[in-house]
Protein backbone atom coordinates (compact mmCIF):
# COMPACT_ATOMS: atom_id res chain seq x y z
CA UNK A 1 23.77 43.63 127.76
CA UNK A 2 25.45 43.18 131.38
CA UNK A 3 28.91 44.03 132.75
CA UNK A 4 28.99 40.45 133.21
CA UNK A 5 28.15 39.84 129.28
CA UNK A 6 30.53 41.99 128.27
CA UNK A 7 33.80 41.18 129.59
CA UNK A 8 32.43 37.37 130.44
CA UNK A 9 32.44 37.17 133.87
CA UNK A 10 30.49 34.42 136.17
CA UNK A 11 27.17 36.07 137.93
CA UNK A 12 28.57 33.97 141.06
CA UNK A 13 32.26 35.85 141.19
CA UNK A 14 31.13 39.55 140.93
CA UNK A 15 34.15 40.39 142.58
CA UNK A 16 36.60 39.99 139.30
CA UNK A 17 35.03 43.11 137.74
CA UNK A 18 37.52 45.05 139.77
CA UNK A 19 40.02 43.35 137.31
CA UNK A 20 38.32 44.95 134.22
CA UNK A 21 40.54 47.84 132.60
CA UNK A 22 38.39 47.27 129.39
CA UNK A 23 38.64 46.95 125.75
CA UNK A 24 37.08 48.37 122.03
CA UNK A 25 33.29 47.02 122.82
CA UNK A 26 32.86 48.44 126.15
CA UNK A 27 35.30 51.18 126.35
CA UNK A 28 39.17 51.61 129.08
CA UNK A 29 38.61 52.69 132.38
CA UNK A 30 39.51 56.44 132.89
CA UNK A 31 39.96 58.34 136.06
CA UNK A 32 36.73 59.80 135.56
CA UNK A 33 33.26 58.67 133.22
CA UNK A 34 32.51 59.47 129.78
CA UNK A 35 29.76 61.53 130.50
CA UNK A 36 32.39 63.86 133.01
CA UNK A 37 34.78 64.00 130.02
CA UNK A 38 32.03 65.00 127.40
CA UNK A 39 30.41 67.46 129.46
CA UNK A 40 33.73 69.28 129.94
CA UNK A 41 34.97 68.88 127.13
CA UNK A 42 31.49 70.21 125.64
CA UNK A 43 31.85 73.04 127.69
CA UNK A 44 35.57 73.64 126.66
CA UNK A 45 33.94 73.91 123.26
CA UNK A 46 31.13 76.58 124.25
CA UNK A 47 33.63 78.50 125.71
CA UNK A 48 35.54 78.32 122.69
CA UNK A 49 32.75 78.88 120.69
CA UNK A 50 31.62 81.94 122.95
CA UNK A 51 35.08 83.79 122.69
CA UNK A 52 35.19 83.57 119.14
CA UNK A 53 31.82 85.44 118.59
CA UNK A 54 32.73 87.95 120.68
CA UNK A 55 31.20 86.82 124.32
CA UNK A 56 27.81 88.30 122.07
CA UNK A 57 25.95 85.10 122.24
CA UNK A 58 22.78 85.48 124.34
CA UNK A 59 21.93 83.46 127.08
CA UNK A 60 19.97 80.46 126.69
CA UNK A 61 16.60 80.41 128.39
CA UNK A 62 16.29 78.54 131.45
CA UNK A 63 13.52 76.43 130.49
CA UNK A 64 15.19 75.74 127.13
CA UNK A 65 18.22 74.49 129.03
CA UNK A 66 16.16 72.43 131.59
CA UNK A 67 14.71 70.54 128.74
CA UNK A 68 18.11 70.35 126.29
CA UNK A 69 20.72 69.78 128.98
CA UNK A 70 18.69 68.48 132.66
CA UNK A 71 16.11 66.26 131.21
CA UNK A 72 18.44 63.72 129.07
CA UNK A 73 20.93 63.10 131.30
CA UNK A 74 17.82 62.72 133.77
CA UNK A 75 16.48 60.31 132.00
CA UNK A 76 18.94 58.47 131.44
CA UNK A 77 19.92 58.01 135.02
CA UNK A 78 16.72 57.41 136.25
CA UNK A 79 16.14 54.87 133.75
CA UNK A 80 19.27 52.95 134.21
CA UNK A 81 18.33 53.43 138.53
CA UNK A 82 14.93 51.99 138.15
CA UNK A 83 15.99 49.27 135.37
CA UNK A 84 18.96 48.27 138.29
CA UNK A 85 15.90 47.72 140.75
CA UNK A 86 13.50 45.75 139.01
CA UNK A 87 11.31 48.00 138.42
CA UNK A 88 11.15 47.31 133.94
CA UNK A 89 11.19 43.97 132.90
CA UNK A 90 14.47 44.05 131.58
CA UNK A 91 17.48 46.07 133.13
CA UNK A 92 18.93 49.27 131.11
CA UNK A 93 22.59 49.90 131.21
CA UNK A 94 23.75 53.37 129.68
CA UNK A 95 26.29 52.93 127.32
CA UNK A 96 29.47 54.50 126.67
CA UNK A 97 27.88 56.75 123.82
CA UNK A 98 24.83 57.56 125.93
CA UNK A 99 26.34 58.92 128.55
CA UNK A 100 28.72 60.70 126.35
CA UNK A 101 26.02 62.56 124.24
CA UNK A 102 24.51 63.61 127.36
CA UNK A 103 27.45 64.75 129.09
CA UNK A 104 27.86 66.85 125.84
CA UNK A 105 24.62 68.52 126.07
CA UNK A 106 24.93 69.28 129.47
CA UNK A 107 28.19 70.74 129.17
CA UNK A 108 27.42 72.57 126.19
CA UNK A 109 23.81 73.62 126.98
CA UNK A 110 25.43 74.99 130.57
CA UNK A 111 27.87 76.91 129.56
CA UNK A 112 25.43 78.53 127.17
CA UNK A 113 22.99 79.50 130.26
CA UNK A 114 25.91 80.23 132.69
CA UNK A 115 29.19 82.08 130.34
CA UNK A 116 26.46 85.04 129.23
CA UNK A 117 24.97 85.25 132.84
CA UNK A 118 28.71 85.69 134.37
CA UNK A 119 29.30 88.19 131.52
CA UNK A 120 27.02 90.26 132.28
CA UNK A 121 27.10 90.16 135.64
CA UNK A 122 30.57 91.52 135.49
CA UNK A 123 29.63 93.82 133.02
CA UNK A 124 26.58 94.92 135.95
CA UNK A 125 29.73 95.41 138.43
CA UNK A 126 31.70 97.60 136.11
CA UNK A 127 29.31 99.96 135.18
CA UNK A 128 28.58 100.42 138.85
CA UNK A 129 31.90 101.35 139.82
């Protein structure tokens, strides 16, 4: 389903989707997309999460993450690209709640590979001093 589906809008007057603020089937504009707001508030959580066991939460492996947190937001994206040129026979528009579960694994996913590397690279400094 189109932008122009959704909100019922004339292919032929593009220009009055600048009007759209939204509503409960699509989703409300917000100064930034879902998938910004998921992934930080995903990473909110990990750091949440992370504090509470003690920062003793080892760091996820790097190919781990690639696969968990790069490769569905990757997809995604590159779908919905090639799908906006042609290139499938029908288009593919992310949704609200794709782009918001892969915001969320991004978010969480990186902070699991980055919080423990930072930790411990402090802890590196310390002991050096």
């Amino acid at each position: 389903m189109t932008i122009f589906e959704v909100f019922d809008i004339p292919l032929d007057h593009p220009e009055l989707s600048r009007e759209i603020i939204g509503n409960e089937r699509a989703g409300y504009k917000v100064a930034v997309c879902q998938r910004d707001v998921a992934l930080y508030g995903a990473m909110l959580l990990f750091t949440l999460i992370y504090i509470a066991f003690g920062k003793n939460i080892a760091q996820l492996p790097f190919l781990l993450w690639v696969i968990l947190a790069v490769a569905p937001m990757g997809v995604d994206g590159l779908w919905q690209l090639a799908g906006s040129y042609g290139l499938f026979s029908s288009a593919h528009e992310s949704t609200p709640l794709i782009r918001s579960i892969t915001g969320a694994m991004f978010g969480f996913f990186s902070g699991w590979i980055l919080l423990p590397a930072i930790e411990r690279s402090i802890q590196k400094e310390q002991s050096n001093t």
